[in-house]
N, C-alpha and C. Protein backbone atom coordinates (compact mmCIF):
# COMPACT_ATOMS: atom_id res chain seq x y z
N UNK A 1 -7.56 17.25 9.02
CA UNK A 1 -7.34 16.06 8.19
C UNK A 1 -6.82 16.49 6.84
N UNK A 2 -5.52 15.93 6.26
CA UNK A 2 -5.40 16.61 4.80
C UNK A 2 -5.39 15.17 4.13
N UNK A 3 -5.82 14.88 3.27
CA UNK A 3 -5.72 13.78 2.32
C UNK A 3 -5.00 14.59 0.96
N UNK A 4 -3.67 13.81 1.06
CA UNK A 4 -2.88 14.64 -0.30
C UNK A 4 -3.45 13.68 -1.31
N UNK A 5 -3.79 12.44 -1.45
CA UNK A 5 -3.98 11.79 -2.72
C UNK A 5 -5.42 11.17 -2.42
N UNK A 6 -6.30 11.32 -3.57
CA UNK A 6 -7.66 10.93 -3.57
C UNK A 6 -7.77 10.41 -5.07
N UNK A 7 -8.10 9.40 -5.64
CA UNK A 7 -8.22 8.97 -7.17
C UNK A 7 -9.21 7.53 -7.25
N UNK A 8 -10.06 7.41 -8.33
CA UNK A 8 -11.07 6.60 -8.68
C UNK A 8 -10.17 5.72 -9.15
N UNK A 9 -9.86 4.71 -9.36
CA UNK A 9 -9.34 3.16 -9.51
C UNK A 9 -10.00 1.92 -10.26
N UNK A 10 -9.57 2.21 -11.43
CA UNK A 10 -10.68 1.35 -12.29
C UNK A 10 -11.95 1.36 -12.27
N UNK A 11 -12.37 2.27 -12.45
CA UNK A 11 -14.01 2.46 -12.51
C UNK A 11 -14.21 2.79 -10.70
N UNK A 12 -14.38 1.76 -10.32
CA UNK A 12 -15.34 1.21 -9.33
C UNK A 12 -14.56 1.35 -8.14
N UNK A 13 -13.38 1.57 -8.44
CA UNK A 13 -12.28 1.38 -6.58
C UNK A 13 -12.12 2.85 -6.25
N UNK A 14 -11.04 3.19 -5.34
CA UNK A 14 -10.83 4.38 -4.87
C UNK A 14 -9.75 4.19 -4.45
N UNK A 15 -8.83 5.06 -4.10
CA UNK A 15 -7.14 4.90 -3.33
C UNK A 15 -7.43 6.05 -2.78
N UNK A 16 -6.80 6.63 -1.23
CA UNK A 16 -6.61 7.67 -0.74
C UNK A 16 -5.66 7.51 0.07
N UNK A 17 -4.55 8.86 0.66
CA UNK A 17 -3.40 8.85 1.29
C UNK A 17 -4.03 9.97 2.21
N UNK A 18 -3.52 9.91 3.25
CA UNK A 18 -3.88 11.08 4.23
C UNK A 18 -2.73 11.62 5.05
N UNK A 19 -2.14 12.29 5.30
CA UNK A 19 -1.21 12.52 6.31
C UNK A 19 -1.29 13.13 7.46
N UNK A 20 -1.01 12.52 8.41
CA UNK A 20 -2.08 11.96 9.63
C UNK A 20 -1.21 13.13 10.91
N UNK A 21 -1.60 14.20 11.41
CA UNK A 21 -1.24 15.10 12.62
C UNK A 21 -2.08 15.04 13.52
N UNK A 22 -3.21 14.65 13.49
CA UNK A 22 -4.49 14.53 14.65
C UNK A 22 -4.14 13.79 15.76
N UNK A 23 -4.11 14.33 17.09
CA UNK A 23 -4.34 12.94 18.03
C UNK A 23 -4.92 11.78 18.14
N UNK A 24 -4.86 11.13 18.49
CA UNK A 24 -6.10 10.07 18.70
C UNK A 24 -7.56 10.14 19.04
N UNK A 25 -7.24 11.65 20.24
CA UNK A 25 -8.64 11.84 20.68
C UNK A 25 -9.30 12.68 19.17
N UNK A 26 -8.35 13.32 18.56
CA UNK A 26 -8.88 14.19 17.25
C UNK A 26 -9.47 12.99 16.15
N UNK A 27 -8.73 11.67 16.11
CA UNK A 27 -9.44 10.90 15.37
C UNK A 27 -10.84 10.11 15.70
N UNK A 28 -10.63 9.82 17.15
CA UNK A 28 -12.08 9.62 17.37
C UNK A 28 -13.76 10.40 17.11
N UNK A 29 -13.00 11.65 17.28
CA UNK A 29 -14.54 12.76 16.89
C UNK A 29 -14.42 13.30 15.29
N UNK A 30 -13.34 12.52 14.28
CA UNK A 30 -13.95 12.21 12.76
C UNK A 30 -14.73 11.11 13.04
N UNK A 31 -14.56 9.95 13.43
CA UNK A 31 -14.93 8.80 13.40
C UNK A 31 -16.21 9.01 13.82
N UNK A 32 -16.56 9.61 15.03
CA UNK A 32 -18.12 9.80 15.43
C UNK A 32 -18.85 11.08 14.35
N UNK A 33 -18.07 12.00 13.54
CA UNK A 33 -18.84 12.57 13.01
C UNK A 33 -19.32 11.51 11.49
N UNK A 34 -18.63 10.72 11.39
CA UNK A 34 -19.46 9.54 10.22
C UNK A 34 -20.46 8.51 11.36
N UNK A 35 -20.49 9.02 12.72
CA UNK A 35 -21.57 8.07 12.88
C UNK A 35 -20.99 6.51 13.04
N UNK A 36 -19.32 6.18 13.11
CA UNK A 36 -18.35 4.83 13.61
C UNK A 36 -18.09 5.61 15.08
N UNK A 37 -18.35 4.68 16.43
CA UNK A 37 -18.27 4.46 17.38
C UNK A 37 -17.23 3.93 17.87
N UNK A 38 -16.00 4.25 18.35
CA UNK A 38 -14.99 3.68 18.82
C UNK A 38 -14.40 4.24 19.63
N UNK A 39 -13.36 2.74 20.62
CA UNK A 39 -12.58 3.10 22.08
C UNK A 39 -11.21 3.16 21.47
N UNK A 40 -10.40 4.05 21.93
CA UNK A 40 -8.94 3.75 22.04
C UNK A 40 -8.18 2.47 22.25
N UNK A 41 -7.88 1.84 21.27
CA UNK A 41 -7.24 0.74 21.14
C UNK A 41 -5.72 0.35 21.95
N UNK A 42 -5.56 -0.46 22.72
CA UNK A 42 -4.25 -0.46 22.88
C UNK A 42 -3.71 -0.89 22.95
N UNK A 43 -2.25 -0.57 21.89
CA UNK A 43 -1.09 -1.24 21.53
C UNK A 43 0.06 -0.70 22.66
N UNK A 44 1.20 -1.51 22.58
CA UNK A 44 2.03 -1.12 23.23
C UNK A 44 2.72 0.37 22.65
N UNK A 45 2.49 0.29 21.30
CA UNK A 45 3.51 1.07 20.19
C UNK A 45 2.68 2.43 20.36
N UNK A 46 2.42 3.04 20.90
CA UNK A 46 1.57 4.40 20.80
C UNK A 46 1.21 5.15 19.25
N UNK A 47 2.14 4.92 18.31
CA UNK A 47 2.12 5.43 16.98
C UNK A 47 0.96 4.39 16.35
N UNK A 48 1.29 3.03 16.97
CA UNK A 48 0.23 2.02 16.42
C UNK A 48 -1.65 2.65 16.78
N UNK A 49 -1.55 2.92 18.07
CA UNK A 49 -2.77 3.99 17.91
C UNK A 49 -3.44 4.91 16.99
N UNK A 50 -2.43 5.36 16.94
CA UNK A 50 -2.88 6.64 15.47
C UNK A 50 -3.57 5.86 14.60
N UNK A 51 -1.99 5.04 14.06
CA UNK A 51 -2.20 4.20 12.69
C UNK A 51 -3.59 3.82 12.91
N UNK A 52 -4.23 2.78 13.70
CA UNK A 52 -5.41 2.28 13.85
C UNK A 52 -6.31 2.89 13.33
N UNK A 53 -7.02 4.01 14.21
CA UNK A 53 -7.57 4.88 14.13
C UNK A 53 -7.86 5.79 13.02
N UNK A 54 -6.66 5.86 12.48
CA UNK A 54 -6.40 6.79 11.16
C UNK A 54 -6.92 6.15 10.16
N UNK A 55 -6.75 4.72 9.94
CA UNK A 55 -6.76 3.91 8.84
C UNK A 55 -8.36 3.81 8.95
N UNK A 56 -9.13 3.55 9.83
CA UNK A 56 -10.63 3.83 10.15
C UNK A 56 -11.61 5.04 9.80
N UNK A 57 -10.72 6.15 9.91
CA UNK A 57 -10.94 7.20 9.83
C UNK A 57 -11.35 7.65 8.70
N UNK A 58 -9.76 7.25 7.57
CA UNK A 58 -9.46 7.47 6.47
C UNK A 58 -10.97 6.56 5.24
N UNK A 59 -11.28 5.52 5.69
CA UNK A 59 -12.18 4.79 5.57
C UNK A 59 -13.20 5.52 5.10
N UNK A 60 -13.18 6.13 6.37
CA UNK A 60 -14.68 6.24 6.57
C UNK A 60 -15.01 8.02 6.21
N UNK A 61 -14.13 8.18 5.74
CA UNK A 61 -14.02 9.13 4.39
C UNK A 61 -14.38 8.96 3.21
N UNK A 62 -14.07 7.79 3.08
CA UNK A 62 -14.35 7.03 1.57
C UNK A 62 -15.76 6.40 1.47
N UNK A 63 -16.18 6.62 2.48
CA UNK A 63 -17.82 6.57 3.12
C UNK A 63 -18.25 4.61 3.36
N UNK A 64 -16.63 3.94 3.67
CA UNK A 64 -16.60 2.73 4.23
C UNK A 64 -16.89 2.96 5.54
N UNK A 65 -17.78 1.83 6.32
CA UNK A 65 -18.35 1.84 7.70
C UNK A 65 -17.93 0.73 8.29
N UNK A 66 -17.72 -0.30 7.31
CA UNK A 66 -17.70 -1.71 7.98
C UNK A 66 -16.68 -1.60 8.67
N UNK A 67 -16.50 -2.32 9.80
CA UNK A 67 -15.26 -3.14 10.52
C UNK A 67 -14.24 -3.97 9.57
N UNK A 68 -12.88 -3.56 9.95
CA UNK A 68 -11.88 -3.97 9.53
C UNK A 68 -11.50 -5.47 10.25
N UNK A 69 -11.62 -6.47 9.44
CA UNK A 69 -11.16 -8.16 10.18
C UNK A 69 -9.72 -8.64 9.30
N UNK A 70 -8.99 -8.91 10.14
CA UNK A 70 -7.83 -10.28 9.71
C UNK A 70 -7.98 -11.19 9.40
N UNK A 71 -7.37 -11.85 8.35
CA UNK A 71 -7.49 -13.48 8.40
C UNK A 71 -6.18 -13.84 8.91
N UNK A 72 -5.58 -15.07 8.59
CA UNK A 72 -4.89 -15.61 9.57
C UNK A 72 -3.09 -15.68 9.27
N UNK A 73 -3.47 -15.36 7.89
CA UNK A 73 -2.18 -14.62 7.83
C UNK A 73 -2.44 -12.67 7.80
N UNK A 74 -2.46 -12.22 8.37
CA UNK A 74 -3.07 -10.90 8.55
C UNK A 74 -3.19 -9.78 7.16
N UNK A 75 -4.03 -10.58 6.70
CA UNK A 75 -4.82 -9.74 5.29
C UNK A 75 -5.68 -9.08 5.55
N UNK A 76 -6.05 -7.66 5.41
CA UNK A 76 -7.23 -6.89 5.84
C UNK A 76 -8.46 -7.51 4.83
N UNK A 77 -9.48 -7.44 5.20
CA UNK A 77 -10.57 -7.09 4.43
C UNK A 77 -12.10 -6.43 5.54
N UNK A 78 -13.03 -6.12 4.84
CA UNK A 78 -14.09 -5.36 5.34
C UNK A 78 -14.81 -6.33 6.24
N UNK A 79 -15.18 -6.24 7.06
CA UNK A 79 -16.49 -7.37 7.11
C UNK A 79 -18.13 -7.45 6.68
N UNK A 80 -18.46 -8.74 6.41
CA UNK A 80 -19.44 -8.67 5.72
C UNK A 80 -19.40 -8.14 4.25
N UNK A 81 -18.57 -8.16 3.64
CA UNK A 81 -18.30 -7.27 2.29
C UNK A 81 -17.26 -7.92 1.66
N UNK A 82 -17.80 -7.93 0.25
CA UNK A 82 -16.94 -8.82 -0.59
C UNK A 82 -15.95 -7.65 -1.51
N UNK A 83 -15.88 -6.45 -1.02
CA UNK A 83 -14.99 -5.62 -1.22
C UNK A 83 -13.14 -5.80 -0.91
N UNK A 84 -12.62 -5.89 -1.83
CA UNK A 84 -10.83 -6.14 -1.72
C UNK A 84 -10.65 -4.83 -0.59
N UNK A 85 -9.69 -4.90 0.02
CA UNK A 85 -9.11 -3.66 0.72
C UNK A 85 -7.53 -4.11 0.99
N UNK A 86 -6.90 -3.19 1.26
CA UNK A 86 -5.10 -3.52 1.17
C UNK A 86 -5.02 -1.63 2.02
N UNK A 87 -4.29 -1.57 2.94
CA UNK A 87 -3.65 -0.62 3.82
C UNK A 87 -2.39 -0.49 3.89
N UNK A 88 -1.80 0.53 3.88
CA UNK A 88 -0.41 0.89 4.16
C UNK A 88 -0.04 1.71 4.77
N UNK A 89 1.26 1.65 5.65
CA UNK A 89 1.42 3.11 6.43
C UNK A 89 3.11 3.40 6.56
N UNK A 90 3.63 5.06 6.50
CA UNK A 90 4.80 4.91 6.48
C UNK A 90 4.78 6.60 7.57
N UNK A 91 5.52 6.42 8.31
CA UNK A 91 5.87 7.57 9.16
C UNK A 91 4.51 7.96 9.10
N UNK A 92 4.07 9.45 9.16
CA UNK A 92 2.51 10.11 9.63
C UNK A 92 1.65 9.29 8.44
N UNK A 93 2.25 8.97 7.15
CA UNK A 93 1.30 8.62 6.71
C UNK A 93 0.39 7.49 6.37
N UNK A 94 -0.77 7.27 6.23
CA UNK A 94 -1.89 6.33 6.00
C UNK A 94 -2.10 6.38 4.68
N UNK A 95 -2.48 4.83 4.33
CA UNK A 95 -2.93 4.70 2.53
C UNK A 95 -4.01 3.91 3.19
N UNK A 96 -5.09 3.54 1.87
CA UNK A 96 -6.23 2.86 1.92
C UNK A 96 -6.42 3.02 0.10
N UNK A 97 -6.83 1.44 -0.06
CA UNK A 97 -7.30 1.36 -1.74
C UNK A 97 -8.60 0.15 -1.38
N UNK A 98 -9.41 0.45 -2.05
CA UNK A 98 -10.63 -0.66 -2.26
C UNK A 98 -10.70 -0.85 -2.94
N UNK A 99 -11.40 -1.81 -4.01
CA UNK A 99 -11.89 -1.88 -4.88
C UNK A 99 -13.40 -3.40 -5.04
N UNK A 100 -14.68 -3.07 -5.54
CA UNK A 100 -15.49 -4.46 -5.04
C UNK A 100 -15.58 -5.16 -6.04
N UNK A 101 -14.14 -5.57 -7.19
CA UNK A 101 -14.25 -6.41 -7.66
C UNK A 101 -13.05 -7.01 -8.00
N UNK A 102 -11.70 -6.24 -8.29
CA UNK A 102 -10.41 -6.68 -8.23
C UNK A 102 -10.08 -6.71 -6.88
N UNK A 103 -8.31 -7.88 -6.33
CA UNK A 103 -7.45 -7.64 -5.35
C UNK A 103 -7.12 -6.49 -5.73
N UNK A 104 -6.41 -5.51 -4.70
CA UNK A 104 -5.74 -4.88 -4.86
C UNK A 104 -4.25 -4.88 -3.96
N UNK A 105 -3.22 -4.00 -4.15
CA UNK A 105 -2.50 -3.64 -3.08
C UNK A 105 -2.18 -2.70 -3.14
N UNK A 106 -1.63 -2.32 -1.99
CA UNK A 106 -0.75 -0.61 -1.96
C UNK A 106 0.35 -0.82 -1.23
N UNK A 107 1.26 0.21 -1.29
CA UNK A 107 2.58 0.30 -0.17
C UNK A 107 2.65 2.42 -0.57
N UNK A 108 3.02 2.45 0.89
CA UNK A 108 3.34 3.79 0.46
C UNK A 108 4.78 4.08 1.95
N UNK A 109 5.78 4.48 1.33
CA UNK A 109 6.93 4.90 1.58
C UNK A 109 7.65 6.02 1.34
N UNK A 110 7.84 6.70 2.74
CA UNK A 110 9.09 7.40 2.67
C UNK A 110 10.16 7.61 2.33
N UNK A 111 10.53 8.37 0.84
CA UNK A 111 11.66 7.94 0.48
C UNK A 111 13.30 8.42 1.22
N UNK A 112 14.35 7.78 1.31
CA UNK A 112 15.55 8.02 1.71
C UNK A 112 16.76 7.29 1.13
N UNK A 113 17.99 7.36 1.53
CA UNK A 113 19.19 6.50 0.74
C UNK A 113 18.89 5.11 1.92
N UNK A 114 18.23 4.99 3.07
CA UNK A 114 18.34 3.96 3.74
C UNK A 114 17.94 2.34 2.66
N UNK A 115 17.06 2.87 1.49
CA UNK A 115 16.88 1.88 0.94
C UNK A 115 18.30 1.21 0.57
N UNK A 116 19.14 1.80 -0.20
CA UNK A 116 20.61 0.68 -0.32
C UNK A 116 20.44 0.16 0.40
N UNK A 117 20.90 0.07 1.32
CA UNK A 117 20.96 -0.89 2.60
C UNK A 117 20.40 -2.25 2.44
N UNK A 118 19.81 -2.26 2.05
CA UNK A 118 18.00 -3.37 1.87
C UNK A 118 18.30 -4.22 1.06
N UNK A 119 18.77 -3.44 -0.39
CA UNK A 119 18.41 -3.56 -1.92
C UNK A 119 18.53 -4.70 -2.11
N UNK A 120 19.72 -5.14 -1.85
CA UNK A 120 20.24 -6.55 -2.00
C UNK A 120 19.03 -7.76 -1.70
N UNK A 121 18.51 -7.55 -0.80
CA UNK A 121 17.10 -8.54 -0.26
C UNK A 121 16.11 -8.83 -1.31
N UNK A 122 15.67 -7.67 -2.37
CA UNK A 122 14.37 -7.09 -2.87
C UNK A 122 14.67 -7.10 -5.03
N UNK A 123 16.10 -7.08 -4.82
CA UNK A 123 16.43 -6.70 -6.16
C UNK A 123 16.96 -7.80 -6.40
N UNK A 124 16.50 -8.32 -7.95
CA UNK A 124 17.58 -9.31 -8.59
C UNK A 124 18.01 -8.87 -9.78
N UNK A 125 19.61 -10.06 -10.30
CA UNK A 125 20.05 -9.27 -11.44
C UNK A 125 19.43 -8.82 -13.02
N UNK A 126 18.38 -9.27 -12.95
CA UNK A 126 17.62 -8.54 -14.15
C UNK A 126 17.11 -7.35 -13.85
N UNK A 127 16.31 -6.89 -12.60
CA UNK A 127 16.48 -5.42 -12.18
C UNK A 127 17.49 -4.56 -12.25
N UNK A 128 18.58 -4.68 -11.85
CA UNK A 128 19.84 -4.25 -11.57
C UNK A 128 20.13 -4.24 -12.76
N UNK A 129 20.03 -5.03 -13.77
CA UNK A 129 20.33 -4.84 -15.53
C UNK A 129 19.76 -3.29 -15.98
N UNK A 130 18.53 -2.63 -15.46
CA UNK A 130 17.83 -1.82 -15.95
C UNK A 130 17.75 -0.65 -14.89
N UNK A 131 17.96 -0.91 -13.69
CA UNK A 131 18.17 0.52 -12.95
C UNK A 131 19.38 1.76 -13.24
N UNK A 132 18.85 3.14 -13.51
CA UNK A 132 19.58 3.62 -13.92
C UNK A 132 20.43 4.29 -12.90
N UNK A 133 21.42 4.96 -12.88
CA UNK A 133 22.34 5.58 -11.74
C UNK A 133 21.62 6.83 -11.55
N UNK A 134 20.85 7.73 -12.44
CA UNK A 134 20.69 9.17 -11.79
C UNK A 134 19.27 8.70 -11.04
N UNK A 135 18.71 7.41 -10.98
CA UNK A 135 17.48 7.66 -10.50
C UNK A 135 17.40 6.30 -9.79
N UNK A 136 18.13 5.99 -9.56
CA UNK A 136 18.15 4.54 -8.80
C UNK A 136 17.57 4.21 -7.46
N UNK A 137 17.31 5.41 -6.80
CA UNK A 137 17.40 5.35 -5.34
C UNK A 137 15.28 5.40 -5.43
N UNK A 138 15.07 6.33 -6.70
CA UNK A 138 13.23 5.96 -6.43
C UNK A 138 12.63 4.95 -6.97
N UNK A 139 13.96 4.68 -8.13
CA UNK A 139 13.61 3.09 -8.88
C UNK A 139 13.13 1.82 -7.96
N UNK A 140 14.30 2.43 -7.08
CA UNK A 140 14.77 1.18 -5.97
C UNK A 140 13.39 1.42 -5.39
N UNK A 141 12.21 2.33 -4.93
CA UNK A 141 11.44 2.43 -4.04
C UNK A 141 10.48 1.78 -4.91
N UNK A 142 10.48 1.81 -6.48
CA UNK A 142 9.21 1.68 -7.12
C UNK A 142 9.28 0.32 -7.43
N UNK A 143 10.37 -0.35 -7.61
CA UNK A 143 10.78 -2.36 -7.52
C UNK A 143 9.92 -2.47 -5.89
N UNK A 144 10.29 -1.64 -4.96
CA UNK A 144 9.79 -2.32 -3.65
C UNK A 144 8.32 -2.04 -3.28
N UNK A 145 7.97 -1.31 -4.02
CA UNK A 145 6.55 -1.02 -3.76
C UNK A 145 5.93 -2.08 -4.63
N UNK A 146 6.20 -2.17 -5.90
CA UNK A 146 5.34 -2.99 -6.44
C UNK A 146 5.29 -4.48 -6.20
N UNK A 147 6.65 -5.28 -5.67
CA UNK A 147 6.55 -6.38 -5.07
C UNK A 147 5.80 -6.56 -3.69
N UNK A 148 5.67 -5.65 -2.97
CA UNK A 148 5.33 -5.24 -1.83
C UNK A 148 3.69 -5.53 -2.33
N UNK A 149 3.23 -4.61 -3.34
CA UNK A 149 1.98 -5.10 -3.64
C UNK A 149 1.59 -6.60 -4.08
N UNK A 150 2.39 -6.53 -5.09
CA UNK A 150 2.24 -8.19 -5.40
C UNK A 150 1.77 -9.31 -4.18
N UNK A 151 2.56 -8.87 -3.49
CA UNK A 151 2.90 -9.73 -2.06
C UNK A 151 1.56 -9.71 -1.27
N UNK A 152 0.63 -8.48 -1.08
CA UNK A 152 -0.09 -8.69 -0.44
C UNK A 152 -1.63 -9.54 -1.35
N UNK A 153 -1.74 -8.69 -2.34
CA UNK A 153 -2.46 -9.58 -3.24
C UNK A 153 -2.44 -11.07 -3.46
N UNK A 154 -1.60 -11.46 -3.19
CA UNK A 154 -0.91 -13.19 -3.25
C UNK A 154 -1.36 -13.56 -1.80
N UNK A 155 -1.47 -12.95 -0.51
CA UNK A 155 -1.40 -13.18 0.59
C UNK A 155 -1.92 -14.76 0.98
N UNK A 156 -0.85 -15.63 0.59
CA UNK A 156 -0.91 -16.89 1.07
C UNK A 156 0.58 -17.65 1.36
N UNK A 157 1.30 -16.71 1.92
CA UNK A 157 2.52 -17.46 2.87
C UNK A 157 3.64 -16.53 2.74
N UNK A 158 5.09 -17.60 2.32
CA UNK A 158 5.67 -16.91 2.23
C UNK A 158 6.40 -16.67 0.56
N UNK A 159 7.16 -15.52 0.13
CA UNK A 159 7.43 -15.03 -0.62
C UNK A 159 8.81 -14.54 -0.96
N UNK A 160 9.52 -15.04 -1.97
CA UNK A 160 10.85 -14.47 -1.46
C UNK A 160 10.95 -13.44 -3.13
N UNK A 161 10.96 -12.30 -2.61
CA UNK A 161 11.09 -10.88 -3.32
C UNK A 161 12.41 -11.10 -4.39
N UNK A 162 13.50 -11.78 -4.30
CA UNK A 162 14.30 -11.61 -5.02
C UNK A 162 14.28 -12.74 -6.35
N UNK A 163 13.70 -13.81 -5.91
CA UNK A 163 13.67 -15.21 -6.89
C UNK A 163 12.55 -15.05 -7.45
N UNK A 164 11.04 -14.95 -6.32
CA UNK A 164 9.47 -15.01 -6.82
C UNK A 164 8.87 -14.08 -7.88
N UNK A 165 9.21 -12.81 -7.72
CA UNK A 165 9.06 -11.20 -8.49
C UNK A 165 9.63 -11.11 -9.50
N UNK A 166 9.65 -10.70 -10.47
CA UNK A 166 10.63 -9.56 -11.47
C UNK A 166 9.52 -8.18 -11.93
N UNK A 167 10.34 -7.38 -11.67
CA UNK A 167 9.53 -5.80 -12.10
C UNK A 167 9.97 -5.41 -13.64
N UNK A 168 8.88 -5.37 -14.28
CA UNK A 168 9.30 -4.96 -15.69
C UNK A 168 10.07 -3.46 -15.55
N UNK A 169 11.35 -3.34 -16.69
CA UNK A 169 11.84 -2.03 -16.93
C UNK A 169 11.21 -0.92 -16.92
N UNK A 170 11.53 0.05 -16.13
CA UNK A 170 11.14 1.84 -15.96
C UNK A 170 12.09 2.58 -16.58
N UNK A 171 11.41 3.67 -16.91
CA UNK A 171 12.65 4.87 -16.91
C UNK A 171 11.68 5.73 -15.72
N UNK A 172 12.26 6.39 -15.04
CA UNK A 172 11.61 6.80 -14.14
C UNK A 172 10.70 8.13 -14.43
N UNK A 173 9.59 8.44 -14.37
CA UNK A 173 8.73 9.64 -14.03
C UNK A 173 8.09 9.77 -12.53
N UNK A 174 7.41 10.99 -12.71
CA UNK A 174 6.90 10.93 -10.91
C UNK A 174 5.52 10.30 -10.86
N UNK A 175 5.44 10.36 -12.58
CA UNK A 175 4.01 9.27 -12.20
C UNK A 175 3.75 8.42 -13.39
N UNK A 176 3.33 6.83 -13.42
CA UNK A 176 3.37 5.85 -14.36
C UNK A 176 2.86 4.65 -14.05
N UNK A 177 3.24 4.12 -15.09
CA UNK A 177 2.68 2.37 -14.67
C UNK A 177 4.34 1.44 -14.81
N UNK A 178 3.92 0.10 -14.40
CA UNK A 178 4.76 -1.53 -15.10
C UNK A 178 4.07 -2.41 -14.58
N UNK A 179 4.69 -3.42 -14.67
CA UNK A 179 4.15 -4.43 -14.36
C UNK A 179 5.29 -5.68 -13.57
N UNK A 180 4.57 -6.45 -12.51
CA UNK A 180 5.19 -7.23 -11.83
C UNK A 180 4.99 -8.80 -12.15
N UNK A 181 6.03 -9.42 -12.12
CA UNK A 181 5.78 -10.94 -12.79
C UNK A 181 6.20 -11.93 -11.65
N UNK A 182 4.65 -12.21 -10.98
CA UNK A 182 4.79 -13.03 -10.51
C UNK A 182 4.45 -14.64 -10.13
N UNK A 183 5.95 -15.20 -10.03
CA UNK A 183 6.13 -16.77 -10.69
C UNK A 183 6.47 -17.75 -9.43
N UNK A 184 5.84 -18.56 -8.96
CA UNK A 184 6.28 -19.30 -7.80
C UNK A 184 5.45 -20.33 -7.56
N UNK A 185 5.63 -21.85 -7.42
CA UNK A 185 4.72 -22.82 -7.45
C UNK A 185 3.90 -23.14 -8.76
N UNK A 186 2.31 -23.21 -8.26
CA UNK A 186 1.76 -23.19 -9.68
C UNK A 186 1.21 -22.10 -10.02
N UNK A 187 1.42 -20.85 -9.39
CA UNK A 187 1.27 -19.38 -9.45
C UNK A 187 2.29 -18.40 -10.92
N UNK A 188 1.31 -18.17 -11.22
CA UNK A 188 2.37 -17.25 -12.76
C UNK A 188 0.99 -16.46 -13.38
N UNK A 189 1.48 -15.50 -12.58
CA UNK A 189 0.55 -14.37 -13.03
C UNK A 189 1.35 -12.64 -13.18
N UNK A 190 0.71 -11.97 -13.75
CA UNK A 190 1.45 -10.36 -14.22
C UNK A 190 0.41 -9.15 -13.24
N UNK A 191 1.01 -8.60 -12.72
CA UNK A 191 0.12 -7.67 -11.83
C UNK A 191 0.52 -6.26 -12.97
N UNK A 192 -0.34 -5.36 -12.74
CA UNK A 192 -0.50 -4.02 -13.27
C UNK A 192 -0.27 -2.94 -12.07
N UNK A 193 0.64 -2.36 -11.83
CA UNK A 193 1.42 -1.58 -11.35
C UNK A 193 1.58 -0.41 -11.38
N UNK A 194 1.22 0.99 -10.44
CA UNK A 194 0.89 1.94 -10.78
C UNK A 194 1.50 2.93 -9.90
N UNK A 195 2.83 3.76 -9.89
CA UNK A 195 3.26 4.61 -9.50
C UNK A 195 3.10 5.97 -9.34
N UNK A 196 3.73 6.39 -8.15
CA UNK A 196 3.16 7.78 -7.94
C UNK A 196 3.99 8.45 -6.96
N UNK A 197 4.94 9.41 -7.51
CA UNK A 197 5.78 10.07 -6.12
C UNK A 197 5.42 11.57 -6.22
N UNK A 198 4.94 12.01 -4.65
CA UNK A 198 4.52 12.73 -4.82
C UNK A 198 5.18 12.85 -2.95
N UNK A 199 5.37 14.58 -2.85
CA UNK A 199 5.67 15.08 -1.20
C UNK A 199 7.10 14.37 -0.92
N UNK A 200 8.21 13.69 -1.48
CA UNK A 200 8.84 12.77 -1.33
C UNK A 200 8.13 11.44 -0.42
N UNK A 201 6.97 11.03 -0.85
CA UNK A 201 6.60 10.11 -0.43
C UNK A 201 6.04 8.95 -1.92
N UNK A 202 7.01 8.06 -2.04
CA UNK A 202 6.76 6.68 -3.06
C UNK A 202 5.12 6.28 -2.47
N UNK A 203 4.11 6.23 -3.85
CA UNK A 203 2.93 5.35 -3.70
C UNK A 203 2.75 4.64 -4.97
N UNK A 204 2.73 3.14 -4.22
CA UNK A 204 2.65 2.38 -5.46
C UNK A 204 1.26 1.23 -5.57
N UNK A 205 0.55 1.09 -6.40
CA UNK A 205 -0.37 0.09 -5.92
C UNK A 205 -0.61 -0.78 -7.00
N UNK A 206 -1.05 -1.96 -6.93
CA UNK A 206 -1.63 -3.01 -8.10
C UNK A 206 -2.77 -3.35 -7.86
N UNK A 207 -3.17 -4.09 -9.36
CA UNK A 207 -4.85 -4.26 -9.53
C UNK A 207 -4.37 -5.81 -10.03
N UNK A 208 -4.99 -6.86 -9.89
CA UNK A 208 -5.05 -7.84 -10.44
C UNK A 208 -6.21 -8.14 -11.07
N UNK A 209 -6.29 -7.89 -12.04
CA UNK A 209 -7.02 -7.63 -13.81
C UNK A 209 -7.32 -8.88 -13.97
């Protein structure tokens, strides 16, 4: 098991990243050495296995036990526990952030040039006012992570990333804060935004303060 990122989160929360090589059967006997009991789940997606598993795993590292439940637009939270939780996963890797008194969110991504491609969806022209050319391509990851968070923290429908969002100006470092402004309906609130590239892997998460 390697967990590259482990950090306390406003006092009281925790964030951890793990990057996940274990089989499935290797994740089940972490899971029984915390004393969580579980069958092989099955998805059609075989990678979705891991993920499962991993994200449980990773948990229960953080010395979380409870069962993971959906609501009905598929928001994680704990059961029985008035603890926030928000999950993310990108290629091998797994994120997990708690916290038992703020929302939170996370996104964690692989970075590549495939983002252009996208940009257009995620970016509007006040972003694009402030992205710079030598660093545009992690900028571009750190606008999508933090709406990405926004988004799950909000988790009540739908959201459109380019009109609803604006990401306050960066200059880029590999590690920092901004903030996300988000405005839609009778919703107008500022999320706190917290970056982190590290392994070429973008991690971004928010706290709603």
């Amino acid at each position: 098991m390697a967990i590259i990122l482990r950090n306390i989160i406003h006092e009281k929360g925790e964030l951890a990243v793990w990057r996940v090589d274990e089989t499935p059967e290797d994740l089940l006997e972490i899971l029984k050495e915390h004393k969580i009991y579980a069958e092989i789940p099955f998805f059609r997606n075989p990678k979705r296995v891991s993920e499962w598993l991993a994200t449980r795993a990773l948990l229960s590292e953080l010395g979380v036990k409870q069962r993971i439940i959906y609501n009905e637009l598929g928001k994680p939270s704990l059961e029985g526990e008035n603890t926030y939780l928000s999950i993310s996963h990108s290629g091998p890797y797994v994120a997990v952030i708690v916290h038992p008194e703020f929302q939170v969110g996370i996104d964690v991504e692989i970075t590549g040039e495939r983002i252009h491609k996208v940009s257009h969806k995620f970016v509007n022209d006040f972003e694009r006012s402030w992205i710079s050319a030598e660093h545009e391509t992690l900028l571009l990851y750190i606008i999508w992570g933090a709406k990405e968070c926004a988004f799950k923290i909000y988790s009540l429908g739908s959201v459109d990333f380019r009109d609803d969002l604006f990401v306050e100006p960066i200059t880029f470092e590999e590690r920092g804060i901004t903030k996300v402004h988000f405005k839609k309906d009778e919703n107008d609130c500022i999320y706190q935004v917290f970056f982190q590239y590290l392994d070429n892997l973008m991690i971004t998460y928010a706290i709603a303060l």
